[in-house]
Protein backbone atom coordinates (compact mmCIF):
# COMPACT_ATOMS: atom_id res chain seq x y z
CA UNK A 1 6.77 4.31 -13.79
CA UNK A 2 3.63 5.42 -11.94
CA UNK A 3 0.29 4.92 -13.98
CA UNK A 4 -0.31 8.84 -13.15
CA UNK A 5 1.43 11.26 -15.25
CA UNK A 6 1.24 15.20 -14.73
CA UNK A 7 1.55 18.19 -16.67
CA UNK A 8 3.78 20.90 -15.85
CA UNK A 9 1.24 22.88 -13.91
CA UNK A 10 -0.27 19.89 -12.33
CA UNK A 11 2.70 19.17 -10.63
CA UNK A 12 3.80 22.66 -10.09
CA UNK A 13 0.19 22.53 -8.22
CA UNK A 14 0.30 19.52 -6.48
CA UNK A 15 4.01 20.42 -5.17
CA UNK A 16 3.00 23.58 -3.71
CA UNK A 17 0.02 22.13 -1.92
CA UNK A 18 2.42 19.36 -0.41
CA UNK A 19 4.87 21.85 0.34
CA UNK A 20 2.14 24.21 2.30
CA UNK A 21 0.73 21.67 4.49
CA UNK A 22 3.52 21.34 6.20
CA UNK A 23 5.38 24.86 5.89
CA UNK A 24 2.26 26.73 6.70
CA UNK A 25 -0.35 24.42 7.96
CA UNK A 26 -2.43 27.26 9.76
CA UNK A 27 -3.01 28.28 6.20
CA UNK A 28 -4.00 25.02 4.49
CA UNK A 29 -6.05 23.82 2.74
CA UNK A 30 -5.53 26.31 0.37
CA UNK A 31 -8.07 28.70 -1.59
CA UNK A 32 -7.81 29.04 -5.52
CA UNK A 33 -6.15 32.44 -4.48
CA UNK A 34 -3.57 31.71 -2.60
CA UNK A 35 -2.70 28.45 -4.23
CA UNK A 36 -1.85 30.54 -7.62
CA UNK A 37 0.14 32.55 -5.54
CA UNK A 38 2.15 29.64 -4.23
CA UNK A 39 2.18 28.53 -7.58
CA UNK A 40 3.75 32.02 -8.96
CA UNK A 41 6.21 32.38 -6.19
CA UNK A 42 9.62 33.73 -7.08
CA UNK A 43 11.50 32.06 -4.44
CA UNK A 44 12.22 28.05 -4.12
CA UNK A 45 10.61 27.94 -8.01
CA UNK A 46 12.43 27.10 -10.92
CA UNK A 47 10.99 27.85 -13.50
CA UNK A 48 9.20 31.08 -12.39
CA UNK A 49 6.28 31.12 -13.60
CA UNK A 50 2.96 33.71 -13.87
CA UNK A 51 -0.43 31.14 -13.94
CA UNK A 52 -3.67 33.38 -14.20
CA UNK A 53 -6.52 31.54 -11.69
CA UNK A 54 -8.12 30.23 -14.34
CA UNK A 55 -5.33 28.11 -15.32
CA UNK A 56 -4.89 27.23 -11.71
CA UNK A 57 -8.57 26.34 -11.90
CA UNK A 58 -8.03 24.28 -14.93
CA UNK A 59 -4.91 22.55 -13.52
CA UNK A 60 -7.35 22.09 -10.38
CA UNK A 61 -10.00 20.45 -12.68
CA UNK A 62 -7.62 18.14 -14.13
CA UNK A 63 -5.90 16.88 -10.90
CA UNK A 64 -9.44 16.16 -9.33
CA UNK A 65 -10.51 14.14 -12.28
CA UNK A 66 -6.96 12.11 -11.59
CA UNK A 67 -8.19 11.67 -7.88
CA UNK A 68 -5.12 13.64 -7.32
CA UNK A 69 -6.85 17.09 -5.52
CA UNK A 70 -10.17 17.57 -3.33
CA UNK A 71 -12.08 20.69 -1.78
CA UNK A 72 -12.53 21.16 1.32
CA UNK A 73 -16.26 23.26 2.53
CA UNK A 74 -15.33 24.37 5.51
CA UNK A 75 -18.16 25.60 7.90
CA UNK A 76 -18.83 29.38 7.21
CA UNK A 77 -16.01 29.58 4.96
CA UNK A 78 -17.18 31.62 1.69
CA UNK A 79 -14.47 30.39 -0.45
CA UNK A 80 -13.40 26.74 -1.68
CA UNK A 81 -10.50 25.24 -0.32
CA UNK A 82 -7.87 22.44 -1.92
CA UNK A 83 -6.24 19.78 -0.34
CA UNK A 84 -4.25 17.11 -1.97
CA UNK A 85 -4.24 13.24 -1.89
CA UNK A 86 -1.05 12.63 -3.51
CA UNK A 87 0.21 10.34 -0.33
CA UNK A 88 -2.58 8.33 -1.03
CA UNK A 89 -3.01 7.92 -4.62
CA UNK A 90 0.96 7.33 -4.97
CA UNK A 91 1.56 5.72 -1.77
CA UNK A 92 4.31 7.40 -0.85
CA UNK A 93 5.53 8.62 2.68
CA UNK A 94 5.99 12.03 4.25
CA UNK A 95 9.57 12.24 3.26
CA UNK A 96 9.05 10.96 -0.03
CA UNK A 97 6.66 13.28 -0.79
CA UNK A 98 8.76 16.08 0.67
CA UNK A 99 11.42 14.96 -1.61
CA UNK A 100 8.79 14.55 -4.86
CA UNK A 101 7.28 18.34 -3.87
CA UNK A 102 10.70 20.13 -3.81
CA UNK A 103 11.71 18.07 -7.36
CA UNK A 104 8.17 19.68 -8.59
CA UNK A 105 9.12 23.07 -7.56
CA UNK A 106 12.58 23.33 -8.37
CA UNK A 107 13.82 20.47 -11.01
CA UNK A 108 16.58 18.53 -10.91
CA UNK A 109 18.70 19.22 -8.26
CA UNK A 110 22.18 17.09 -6.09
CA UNK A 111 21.71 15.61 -3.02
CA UNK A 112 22.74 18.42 -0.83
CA UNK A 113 20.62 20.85 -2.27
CA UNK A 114 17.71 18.17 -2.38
CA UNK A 115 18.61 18.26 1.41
CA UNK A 116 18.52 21.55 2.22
CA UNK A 117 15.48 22.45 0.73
CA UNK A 118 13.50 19.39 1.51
CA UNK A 119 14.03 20.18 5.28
CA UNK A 120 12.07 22.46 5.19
CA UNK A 121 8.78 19.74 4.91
CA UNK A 122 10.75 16.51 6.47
CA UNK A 123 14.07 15.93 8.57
CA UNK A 124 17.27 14.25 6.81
CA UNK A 125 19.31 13.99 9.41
CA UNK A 126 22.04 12.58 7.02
CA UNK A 127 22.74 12.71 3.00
CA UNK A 128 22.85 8.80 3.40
CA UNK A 129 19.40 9.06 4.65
CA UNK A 130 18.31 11.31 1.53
CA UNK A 131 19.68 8.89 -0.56
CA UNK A 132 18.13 5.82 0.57
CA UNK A 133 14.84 7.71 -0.16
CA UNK A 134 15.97 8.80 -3.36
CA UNK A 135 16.76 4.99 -4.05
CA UNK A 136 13.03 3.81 -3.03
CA UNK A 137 11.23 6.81 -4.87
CA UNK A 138 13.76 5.02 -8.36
CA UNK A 139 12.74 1.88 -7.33
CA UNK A 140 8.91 3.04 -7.76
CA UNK A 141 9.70 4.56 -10.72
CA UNK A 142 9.47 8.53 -9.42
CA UNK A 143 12.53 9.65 -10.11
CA UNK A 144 16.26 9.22 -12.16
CA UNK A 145 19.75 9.84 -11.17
CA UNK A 146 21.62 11.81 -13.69
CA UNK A 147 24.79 12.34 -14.41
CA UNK A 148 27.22 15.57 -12.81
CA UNK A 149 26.89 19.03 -14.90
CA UNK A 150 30.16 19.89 -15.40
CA UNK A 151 31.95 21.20 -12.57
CA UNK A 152 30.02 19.08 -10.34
CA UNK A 153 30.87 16.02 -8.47
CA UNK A 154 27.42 14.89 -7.19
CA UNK A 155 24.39 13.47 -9.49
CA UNK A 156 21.34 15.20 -9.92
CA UNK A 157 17.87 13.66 -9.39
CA UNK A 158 15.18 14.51 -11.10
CA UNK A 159 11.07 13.56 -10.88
CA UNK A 160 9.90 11.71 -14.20
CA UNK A 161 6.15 11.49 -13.11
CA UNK A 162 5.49 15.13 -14.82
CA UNK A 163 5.84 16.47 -18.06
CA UNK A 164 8.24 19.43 -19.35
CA UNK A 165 7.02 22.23 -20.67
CA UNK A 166 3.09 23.32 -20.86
CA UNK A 167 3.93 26.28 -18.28
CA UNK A 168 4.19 29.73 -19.25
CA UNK A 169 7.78 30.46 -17.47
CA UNK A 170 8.92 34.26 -16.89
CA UNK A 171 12.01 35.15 -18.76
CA UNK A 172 15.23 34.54 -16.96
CA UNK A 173 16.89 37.29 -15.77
CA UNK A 174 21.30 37.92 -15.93
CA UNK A 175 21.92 34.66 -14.04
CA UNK A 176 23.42 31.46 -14.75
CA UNK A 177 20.58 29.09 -16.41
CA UNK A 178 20.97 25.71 -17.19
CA UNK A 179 20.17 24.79 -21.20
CA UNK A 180 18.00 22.15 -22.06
CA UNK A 181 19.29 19.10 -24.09
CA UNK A 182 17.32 16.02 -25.21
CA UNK A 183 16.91 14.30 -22.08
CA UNK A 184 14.94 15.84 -18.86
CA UNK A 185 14.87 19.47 -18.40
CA UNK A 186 18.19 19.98 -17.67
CA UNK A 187 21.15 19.29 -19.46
CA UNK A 188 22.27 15.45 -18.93
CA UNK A 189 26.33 14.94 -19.81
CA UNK A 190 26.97 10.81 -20.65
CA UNK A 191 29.68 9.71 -21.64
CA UNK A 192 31.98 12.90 -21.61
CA UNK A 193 35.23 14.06 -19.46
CA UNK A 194 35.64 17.37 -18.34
CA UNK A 195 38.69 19.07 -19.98
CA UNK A 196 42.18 19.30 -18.63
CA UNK A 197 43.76 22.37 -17.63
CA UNK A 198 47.14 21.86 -20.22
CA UNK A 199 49.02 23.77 -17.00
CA UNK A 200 48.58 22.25 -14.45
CA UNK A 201 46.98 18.69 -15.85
CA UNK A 202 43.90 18.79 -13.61
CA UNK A 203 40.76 18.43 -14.87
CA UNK A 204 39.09 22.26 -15.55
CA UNK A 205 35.81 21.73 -14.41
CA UNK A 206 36.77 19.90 -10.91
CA UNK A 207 35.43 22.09 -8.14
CA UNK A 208 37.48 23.57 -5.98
CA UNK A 209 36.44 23.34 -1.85
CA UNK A 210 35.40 27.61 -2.20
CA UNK A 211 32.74 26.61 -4.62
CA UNK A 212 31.53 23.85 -2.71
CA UNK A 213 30.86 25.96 0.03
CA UNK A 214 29.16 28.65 -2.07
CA UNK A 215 26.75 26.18 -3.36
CA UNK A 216 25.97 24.73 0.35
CA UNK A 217 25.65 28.60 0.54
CA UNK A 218 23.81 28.79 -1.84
CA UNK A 219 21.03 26.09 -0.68
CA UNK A 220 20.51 27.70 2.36
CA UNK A 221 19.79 30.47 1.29
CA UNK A 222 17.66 29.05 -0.84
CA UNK A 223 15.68 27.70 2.54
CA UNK A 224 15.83 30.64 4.20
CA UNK A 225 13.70 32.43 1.54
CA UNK A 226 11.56 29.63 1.46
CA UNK A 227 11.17 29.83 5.04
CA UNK A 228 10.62 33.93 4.88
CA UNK A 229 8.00 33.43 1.92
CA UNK A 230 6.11 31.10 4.05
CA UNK A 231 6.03 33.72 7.39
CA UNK A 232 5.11 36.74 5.03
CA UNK A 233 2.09 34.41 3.34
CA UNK A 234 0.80 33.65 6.82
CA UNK A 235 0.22 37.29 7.52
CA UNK A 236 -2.96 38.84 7.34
């Protein structure tokens, strides 16, 4: 486990500064502005959430303290600018912390959507590839394989260097949400079988190959937002 530990609006900073330097590096570093915006974003965030600037400040405050976050005086510039140092402090590499950003910004998540949206900051060419990252960023202690949620075949992984909670979320609206149990912040299933479909003696929850493809559907749309978000923040 990494000596450094984060809040929930810590990391939600510290993922959307990784995630702009590389998605819109015109626009980074980033001001106390536009970093709450990136912080309050409604697309490629889970939760949602609605941070006033001073608690962006705070979070700021906190992070530089942790060696985590640094300003940036540019010449003639009339506003303070943030940059982060998380490659440095955790010693982690470009795809690693692409992998560690989108884990900040959208919680546990399987492979392939872990994938998707991670491409976004650095290339995967392959899901073996992904993994073998995933395996060094365990190996450091960043992050935990859990098991399927039912009707899934793939893990999830999840970042354990932040806390849950701490972050004023916005209220979900009529979509499918995932309920918290005791472990992480979404639910974890050990131990347990999905149930069998008494008709036809197949398990209930196994997916079938139309909603595989609507979750790979799913994910890239989920990029393609992202991807939008960044273009419409990089207009003046």
């Amino acid at each position: 486990m990494p000596a450094l530990e984060l809040d929930a609006i810590e990391a939600r900073i510290l993922g959307v500064l990784i995630e702009k330097e590389t998605t819109t590096p015109e626009q980074y570093p980033l001001s106390l502005h536009a970093l709450a915006a990136g912080c309050n974003q409604k697309s490629n965030r889970d939760p949602v959430l609605e941070l006033s600037d001073s608690e962006v400040a705070a979070g700021i405050e906190r992070l530089r303290r942790k060696s985590m976050v640094g300003s940036v005086h540019a010449s003639g510039a009339r506003v303070e600018k943030y940059r982060h140092d998380a490659g440095t402090v955790w010693q982690l590499a470009p795809g690693e912390l692409a992998v560690m950003a989108e884990l900040m910004l959208r919680g546990a998540q399987m492979p392939g959507e872990l994938r998707s949206r991670a491409d976004r900051m650095s290339r995967f060419e392959t899901l073996e590839a992904l993994a073998a990252t995933l395996e060094g960023l365990r190996a450091k202690g960043f992050v935990r394989r859990l098991e399927p949620l039912p009707g899934a075949r793939a893990p999830q992984w999840e970042q354990i260097v932040a806390q849950h909670g701490g972050a004023p979320a916005l209220p979900k609206t009529a979509t499918a949400t995932r309920t918290p149990l005791t472990e992480g912040a979404y639910p974890v299933q050990r131990g347990s079988e999905p149930p069998v479909s008494p008709a036809s003696g197949r398990s209930a929850a196994a997916p079938s190959a139309l909603e595989e493809r609507v979750a790979a559907l799913e994910a890239e749309v989920a990029r393609l937002s992202g991807l939008y978000e960044s273009l419409a923040g990089s207009r003046p």
